[in-house]
Protein backbone atom coordinates (compact mmCIF):
# COMPACT_ATOMS: atom_id res chain seq x y z
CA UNK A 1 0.00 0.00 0.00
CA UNK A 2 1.45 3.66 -0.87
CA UNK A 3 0.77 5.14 2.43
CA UNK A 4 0.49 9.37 2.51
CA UNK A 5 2.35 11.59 4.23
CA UNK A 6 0.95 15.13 5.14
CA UNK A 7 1.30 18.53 7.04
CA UNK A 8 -1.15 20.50 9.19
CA UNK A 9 -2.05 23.69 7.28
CA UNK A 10 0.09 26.50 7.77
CA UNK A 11 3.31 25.23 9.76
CA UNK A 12 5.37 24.74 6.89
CA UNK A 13 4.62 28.90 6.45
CA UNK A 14 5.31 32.29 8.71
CA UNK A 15 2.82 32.47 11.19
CA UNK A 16 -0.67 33.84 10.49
CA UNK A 17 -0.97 36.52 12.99
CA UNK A 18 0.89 34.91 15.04
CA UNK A 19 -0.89 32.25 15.52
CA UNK A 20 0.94 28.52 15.87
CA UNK A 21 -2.22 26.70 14.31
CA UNK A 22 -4.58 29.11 11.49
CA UNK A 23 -5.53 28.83 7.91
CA UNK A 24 -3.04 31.20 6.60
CA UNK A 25 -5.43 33.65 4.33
CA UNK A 26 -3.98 35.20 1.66
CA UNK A 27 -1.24 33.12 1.07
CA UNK A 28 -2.05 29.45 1.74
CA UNK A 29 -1.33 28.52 -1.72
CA UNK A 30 2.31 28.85 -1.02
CA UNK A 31 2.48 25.63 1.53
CA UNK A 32 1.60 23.56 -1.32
CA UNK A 33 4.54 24.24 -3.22
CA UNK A 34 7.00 23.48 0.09
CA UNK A 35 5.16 20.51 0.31
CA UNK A 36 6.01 19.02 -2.84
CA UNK A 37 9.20 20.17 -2.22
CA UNK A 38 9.64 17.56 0.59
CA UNK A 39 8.03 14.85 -0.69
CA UNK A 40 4.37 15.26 1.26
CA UNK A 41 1.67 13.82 -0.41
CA UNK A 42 -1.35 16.25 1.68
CA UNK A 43 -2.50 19.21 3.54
CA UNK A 44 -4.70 18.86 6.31
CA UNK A 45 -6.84 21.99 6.05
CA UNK A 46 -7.69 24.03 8.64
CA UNK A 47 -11.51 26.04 8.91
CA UNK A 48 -11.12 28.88 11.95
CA UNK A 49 -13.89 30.78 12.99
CA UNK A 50 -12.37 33.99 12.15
CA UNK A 51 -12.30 34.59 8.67
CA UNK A 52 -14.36 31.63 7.79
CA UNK A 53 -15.67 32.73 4.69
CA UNK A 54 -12.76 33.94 3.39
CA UNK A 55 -11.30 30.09 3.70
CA UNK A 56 -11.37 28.51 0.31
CA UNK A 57 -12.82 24.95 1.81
CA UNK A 58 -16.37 28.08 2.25
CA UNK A 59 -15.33 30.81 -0.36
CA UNK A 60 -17.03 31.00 -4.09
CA UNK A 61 -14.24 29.92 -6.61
CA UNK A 62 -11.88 28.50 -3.65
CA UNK A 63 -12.62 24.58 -4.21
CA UNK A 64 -11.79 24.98 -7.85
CA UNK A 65 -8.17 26.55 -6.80
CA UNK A 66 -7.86 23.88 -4.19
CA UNK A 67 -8.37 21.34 -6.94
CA UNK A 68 -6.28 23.11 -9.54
CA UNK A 69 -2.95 23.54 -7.14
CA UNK A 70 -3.55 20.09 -6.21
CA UNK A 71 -3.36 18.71 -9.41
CA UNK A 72 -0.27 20.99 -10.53
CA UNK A 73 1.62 20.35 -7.12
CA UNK A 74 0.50 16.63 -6.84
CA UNK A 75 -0.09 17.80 -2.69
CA UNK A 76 -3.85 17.11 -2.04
CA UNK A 77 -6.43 17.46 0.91
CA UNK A 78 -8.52 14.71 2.46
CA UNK A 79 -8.73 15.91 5.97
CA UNK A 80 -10.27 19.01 7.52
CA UNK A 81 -9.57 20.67 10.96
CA UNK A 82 -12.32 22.04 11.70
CA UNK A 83 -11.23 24.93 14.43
CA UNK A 84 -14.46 26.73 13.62
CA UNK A 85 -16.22 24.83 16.27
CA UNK A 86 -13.80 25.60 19.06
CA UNK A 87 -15.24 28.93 18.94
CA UNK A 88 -18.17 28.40 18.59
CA UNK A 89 -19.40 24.76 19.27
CA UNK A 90 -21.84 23.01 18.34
CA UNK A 91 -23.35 22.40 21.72
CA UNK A 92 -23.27 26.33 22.17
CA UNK A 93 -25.99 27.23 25.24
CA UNK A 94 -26.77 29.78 22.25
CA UNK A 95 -29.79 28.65 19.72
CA UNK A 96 -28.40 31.31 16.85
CA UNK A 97 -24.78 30.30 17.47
CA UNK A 98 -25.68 25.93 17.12
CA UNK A 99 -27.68 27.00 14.10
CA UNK A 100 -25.17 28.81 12.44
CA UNK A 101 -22.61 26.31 12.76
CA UNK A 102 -24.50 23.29 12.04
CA UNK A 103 -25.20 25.44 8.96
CA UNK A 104 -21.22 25.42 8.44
CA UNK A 105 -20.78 21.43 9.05
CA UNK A 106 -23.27 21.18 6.27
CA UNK A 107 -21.38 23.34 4.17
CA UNK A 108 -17.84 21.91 4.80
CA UNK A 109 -20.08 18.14 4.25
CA UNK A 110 -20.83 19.90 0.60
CA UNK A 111 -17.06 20.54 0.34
CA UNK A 112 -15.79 17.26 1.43
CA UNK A 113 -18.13 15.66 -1.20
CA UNK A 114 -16.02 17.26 -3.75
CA UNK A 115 -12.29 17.27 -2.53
CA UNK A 116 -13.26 13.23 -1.15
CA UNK A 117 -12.39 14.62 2.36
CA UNK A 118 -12.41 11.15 4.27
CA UNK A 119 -12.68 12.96 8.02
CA UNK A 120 -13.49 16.00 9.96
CA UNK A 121 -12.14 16.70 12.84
CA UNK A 122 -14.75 17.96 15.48
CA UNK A 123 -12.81 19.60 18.44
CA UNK A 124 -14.51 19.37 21.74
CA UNK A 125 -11.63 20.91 23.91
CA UNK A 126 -10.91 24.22 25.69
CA UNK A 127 -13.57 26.54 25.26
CA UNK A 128 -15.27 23.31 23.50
CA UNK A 129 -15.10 21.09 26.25
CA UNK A 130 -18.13 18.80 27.13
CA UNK A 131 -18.07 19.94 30.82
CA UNK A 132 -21.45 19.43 31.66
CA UNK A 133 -24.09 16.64 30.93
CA UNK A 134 -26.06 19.76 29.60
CA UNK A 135 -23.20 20.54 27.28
CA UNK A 136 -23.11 16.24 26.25
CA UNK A 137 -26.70 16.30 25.62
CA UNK A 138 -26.94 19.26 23.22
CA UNK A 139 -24.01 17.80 21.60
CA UNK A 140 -25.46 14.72 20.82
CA UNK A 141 -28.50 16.15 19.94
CA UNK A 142 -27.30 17.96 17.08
CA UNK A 143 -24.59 15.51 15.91
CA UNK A 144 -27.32 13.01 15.63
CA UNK A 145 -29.12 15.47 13.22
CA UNK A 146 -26.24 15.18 10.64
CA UNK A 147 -25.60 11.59 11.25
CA UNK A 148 -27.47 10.03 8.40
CA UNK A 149 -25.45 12.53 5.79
CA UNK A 150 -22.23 11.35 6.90
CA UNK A 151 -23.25 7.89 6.79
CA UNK A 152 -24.62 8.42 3.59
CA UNK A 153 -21.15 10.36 2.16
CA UNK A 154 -19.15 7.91 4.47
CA UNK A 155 -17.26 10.76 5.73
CA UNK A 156 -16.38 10.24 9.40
CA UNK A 157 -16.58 13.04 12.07
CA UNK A 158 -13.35 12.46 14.20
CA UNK A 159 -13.81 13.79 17.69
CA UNK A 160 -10.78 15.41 19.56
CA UNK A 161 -11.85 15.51 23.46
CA UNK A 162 -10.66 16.10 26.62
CA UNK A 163 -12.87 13.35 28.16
CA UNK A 164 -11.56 10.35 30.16
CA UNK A 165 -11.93 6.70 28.59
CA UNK A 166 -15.39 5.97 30.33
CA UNK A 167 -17.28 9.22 29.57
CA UNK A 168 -15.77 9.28 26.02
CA UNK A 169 -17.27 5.64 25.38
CA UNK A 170 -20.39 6.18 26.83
CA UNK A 171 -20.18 9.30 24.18
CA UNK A 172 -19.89 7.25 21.32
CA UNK A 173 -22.13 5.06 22.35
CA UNK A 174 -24.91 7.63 22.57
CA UNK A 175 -23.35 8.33 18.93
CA UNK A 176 -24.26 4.98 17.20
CA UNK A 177 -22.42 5.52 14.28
CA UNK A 178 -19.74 3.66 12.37
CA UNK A 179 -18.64 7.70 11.27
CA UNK A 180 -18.10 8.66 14.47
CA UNK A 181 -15.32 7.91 15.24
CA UNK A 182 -11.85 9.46 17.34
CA UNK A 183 -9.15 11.65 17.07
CA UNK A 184 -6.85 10.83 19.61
CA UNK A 185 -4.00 12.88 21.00
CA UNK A 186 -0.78 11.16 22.34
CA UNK A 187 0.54 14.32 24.64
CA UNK A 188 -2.84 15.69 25.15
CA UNK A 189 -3.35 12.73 26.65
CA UNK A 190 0.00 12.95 28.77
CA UNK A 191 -1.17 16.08 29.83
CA UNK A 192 -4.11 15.09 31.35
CA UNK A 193 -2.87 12.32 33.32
CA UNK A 194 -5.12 10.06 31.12
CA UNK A 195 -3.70 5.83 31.37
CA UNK A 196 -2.88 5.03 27.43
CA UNK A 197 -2.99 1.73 27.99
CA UNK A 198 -6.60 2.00 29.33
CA UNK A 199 -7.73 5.00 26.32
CA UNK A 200 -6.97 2.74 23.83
CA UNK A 201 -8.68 -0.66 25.54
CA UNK A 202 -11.89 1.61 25.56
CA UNK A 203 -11.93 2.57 21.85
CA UNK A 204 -8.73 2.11 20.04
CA UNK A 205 -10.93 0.60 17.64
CA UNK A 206 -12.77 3.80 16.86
CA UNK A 207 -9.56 5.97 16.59
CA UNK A 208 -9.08 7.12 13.03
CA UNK A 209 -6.78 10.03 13.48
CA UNK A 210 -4.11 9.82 16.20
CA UNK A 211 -1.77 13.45 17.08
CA UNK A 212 1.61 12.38 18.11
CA UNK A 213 3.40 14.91 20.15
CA UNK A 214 4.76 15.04 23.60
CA UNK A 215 4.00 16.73 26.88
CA UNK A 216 4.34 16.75 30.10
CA UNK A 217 1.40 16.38 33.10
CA UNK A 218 -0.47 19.40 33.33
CA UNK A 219 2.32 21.31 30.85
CA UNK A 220 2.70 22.09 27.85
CA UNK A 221 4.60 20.46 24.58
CA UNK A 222 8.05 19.39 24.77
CA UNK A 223 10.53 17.34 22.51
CA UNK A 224 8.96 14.26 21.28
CA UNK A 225 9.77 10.67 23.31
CA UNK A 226 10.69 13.55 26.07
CA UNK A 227 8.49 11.80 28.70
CA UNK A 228 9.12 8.70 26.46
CA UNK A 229 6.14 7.31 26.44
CA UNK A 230 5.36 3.64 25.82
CA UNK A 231 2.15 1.40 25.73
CA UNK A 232 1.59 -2.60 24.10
CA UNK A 233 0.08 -0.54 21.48
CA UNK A 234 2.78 2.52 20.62
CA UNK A 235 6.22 3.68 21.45
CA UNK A 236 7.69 7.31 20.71
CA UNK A 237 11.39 8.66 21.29
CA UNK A 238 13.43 11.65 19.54
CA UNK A 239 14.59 8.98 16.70
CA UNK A 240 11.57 7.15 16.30
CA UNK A 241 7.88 6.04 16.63
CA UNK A 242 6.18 2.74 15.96
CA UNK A 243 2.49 2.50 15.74
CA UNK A 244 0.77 -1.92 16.32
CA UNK A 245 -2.42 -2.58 16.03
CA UNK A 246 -4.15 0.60 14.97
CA UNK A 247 -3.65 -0.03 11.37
CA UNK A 248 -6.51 1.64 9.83
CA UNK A 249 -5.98 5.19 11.31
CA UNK A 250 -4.97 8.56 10.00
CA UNK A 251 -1.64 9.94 11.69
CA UNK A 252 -0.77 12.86 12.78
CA UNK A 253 2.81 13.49 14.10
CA UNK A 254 3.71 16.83 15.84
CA UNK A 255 7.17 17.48 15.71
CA UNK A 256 9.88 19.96 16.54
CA UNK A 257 10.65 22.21 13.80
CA UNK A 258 12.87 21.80 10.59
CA UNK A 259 15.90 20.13 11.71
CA UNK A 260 13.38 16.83 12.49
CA UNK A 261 11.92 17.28 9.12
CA UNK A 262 15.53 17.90 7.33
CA UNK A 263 17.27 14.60 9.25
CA UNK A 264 14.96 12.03 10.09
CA UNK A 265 12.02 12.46 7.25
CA UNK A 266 13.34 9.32 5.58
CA UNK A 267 13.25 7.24 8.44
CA UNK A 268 9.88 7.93 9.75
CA UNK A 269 8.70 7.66 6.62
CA UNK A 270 10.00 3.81 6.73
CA UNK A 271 8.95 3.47 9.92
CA UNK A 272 5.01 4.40 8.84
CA UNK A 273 4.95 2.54 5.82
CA UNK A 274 6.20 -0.66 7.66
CA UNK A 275 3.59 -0.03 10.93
CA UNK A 276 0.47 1.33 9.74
CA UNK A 277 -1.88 2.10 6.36
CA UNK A 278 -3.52 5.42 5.40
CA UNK A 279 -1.41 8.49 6.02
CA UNK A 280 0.34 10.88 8.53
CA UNK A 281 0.85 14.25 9.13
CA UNK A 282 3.54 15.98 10.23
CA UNK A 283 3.41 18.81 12.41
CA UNK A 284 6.01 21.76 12.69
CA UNK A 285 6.55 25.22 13.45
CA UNK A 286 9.76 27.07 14.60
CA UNK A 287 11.25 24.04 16.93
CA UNK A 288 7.92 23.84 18.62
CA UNK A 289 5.45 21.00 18.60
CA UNK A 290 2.07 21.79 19.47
């Protein structure tokens, strides 16, 4: 199998407004050219709140140009990060705010059709969070609304939470649907105290996009295979990172900055094509991993 290798939008470019993690308007174009340049096959695209209609996955004319520099730079996109709904979430206490957004999962749905996006990630942290059983129930309620399109499109809705195993389970399981499935973050993870081994017992079978980075409890990102973290099912240090038993997930590896990219690109590429199917994405921005 040819497995892909990718890049989160806009780290392989000068900041944004000085932002680590944005769609970079105006000049996002660029990033497909680098990427070429170092053998990535995608672009995971990113949809923010601000600016949202001036993001080409949402602007007249701006699938057309995604299509056309993908076909002259052989760099595609298949996954969306959908940042949008960090700001303004889907399970928003605020009737006008849910509406509008679930108006903007149906557009991005309409996009994906076209561009074969295979999964959107839903982010449910931070200002997202599912704090509250109020907060889980509107949630559900309106994910369940767009349930039979996705099903339909067999596009999955990947779900990046700060939940522990149990409550996350009992999430999906309220779900019901083979296209809901998980994003899961290693060093988010880390960060939150939460036991690997026991995340990926619970639904490891569910996970279709995994972050890879590395942090420490209750801090912030550090050089990955800095805590050097280890489980039966992965194991992550500053030269490598092997992946068992999850072989039908989307990767995405957050690393520190060029000189990773520059030195060991070869090697992890091995590495992924050996361990796993699908494709990764590599993360990095100015010798920070986030």
């Amino acid at each position: 199998m040819n497995n892909k290798i990718g890049v989160m939008q806009g780290r392989l470019l000068p900041k944004y407004k000085e932002q680590y993690q944005a769609h970079p308007v105006g000049y996002w174009q660029d990033e497909f050219e680098v990427a070429g340049y170092y053998g990535l096959d995608l672009i995971e695209f990113i949809l923010d709140f601000n600016d949202a209609e001036e993001n080409p996955l949402l602007k007249k004319g701006g699938i057309d140009e995604i299509v056309a520099i993908s076909q002259t730079t052989g760099v595609s996109v298949q996954t969306i990060c959908a940042d949008y709904f960090m700001e303004a979430p889907l399970h928003s206490s605020d009737e006008k705010t849910v509406e509008k957004s679930f108006k903007i999962l149906e557009r991005l749905l309409e996009t994906a059709k076209i561009l074969k996006i295979t999964d959107i990630v839903i982010p449910c942290v931070d200002q997202s969070s599912l704090k509250t059983k109020e907060a889980v129930d509107r949630f559900v309620q309106q994910i369940t609304r767009i349930i039979p399109r996705i099903e339909k499109q067999n596009i999955n809705l990947s779900l990046e939470t700060d939940l522990s195993p149990k409550p996350f389970v009992e999430l999906l399981d309220k779900l019901d649907s083979k296209n809901i499935t998980v994003n899961y973050d290693i060093g988010n993870s880390a960060a939150l105290g939460f036991d690997s081994n026991e995340e990926l017992e619970a639904y490891g079978n569910r996970i279709t996009d995994i972050h890879i980075k590395d942090r420490v409890l209750g801090g912030g990102p550090i050089v990955l295979g800095g805590v050097m973290q280890t489980s039966p099912y992965f194991s992550i240090n500053y030269k490598s990172l092997v992946i068992k038993g999850l072989l039908s997930c989307r990767l995405i590896v957050m690393m520190k900055g060029w000189r990773f990219l520059n030195s060991n690109w070869h090697g992890l590429s091995r590495i992924w094509s050996q361990e796993c199917s699908n494709f990764m994405t590599i993360c990095t921005y100015e010798g920070v991993a986030t």
